[in-house]
C-alpha atoms as a PDB file:
ATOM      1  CA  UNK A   1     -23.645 -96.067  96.546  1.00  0.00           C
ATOM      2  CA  UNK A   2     -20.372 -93.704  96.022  1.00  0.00           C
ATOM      3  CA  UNK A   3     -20.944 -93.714  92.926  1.00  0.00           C
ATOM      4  CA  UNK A   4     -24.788 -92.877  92.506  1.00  0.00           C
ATOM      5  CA  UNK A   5     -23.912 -90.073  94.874  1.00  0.00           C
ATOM      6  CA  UNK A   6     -21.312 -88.594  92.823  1.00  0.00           C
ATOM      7  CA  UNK A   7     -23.154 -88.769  89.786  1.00  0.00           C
ATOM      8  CA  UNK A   8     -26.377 -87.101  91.185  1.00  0.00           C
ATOM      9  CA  UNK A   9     -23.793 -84.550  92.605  1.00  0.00           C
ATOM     10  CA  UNK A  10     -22.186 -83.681  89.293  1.00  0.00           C
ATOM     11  CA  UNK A  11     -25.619 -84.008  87.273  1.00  0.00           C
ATOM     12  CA  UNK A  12     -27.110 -81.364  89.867  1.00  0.00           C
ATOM     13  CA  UNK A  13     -23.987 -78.902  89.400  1.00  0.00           C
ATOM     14  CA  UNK A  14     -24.229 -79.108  85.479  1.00  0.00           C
ATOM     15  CA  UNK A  15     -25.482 -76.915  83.389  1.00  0.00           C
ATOM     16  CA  UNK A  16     -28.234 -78.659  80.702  1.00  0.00           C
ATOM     17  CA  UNK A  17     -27.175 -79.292  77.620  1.00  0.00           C
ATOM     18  CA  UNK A  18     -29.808 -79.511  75.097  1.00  0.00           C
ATOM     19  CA  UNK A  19     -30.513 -82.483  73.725  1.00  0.00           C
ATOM     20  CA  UNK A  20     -30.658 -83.396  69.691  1.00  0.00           C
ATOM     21  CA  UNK A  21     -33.896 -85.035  69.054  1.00  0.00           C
ATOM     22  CA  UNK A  22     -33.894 -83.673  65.457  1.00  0.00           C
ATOM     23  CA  UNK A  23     -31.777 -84.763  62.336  1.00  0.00           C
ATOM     24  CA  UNK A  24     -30.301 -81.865  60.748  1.00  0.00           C
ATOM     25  CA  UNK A  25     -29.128 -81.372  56.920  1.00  0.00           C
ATOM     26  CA  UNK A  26     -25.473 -81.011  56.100  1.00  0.00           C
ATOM     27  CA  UNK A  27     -24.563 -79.125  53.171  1.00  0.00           C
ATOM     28  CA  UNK A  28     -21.382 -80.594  51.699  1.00  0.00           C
ATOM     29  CA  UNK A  29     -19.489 -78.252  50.229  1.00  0.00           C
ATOM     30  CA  UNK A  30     -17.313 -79.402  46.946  1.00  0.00           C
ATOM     31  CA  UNK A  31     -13.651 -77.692  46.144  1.00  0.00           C
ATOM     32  CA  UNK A  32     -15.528 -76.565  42.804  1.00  0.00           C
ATOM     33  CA  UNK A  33     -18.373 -75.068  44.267  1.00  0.00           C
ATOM     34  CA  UNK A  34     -16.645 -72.996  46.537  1.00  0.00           C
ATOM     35  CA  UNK A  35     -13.701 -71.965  43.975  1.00  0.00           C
ATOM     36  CA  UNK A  36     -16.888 -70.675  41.617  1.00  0.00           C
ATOM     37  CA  UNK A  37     -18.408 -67.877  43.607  1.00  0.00           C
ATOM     38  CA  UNK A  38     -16.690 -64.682  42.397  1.00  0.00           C
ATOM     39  CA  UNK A  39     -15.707 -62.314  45.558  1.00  0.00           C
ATOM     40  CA  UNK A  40     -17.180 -58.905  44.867  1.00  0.00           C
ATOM     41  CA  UNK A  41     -15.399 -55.556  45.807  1.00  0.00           C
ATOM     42  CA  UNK A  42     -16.556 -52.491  45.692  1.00  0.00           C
ATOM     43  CA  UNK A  43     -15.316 -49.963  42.846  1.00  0.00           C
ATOM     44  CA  UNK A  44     -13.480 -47.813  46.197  1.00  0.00           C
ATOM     45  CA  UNK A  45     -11.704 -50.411  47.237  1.00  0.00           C
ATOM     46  CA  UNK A  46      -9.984 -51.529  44.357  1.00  0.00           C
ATOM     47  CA  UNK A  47      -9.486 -48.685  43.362  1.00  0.00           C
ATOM     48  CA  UNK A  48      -8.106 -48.184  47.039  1.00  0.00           C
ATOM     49  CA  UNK A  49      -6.017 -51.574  46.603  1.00  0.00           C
ATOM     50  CA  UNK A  50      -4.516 -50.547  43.559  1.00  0.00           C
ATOM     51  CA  UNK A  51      -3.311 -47.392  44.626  1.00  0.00           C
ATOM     52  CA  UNK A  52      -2.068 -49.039  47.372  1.00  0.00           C
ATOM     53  CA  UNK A  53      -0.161 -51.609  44.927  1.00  0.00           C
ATOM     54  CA  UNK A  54       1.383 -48.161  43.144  1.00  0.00           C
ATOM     55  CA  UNK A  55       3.249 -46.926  46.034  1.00  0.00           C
ATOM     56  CA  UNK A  56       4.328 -50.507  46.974  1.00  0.00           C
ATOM     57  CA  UNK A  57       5.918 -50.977  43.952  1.00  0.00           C
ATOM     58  CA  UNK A  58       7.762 -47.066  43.757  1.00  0.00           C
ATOM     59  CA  UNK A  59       8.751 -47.448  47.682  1.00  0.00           C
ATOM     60  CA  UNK A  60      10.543 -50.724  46.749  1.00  0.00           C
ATOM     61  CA  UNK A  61      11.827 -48.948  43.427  1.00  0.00           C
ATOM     62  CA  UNK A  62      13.690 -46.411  45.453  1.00  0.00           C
ATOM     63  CA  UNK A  63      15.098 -48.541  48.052  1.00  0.00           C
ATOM     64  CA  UNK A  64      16.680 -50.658  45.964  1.00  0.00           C
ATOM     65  CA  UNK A  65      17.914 -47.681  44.003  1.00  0.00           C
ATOM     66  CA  UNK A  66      19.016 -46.092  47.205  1.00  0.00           C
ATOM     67  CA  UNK A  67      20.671 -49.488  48.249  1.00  0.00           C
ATOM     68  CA  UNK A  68      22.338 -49.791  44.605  1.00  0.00           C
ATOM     69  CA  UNK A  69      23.668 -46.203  44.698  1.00  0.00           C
ATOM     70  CA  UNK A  70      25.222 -46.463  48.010  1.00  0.00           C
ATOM     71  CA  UNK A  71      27.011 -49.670  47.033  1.00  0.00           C
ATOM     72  CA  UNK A  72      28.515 -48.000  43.895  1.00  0.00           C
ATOM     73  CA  UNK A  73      29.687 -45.176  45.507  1.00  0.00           C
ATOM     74  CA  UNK A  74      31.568 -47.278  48.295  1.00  0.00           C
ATOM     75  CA  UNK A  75      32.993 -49.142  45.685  1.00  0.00           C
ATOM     76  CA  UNK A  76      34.327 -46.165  43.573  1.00  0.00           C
ATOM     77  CA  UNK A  77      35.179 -44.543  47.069  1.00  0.00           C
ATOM     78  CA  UNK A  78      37.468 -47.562  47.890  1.00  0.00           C
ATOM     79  CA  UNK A  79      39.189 -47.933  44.489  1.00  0.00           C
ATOM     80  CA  UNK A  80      39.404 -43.672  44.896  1.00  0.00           C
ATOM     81  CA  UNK A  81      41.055 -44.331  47.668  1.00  0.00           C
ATOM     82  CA  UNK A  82      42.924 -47.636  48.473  1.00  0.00           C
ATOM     83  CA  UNK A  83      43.816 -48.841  51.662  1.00  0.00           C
ATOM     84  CA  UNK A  84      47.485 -48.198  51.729  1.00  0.00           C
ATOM     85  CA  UNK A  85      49.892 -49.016  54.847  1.00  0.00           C
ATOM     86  CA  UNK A  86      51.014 -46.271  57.267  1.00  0.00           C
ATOM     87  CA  UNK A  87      54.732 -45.785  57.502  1.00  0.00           C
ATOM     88  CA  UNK A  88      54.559 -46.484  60.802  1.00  0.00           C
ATOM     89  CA  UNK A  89      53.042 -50.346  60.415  1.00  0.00           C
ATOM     90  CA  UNK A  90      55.933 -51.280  58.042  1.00  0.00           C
END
């Protein structure tokens, strides 16, 4: 009797949950069919992406040359100047 009372309790508290009388299709979907469809974008935004490739490719073009630059001219600093002992650490 616990137990019919508990499950009346929790049916009653539920909400429904409908029921599947029908079948329904499933589409199966194959690698090649969904590698065929062609994505479309608009004429703006590639035009937008490629712009955007552009100055992705300069910005990284001067960092590196910035990085480059600054690595030579420590280099030709320190041979410019060499690290030579103080009289006083002799």
């Amino acid at each position: 009797m616990i137990l019919e009372d508990v499950s009346d309790h929790v049916a009653k508290s539920t909400r429904r949950v409908p029921v599947m009388n029908e079948k329904f299709k499933v589409k199966i979907v194959k690698k090649a069919d969904k590698a065929a469809k062609p994505v479309k974008v608009s004429s703006a935004k590639a035009a937008r992406y490629a712009a955007r490739e552009m100055v992705s490719n300069v910005t990284d073009w001067v960092s590196e040359f910035k990085t480059r630059r600054a690595d030579e001219s420590r280099v030709a600093f320190e041979k410019l100047f060499p690290k030579q002992p103080q009289p006083s650490e002799s």
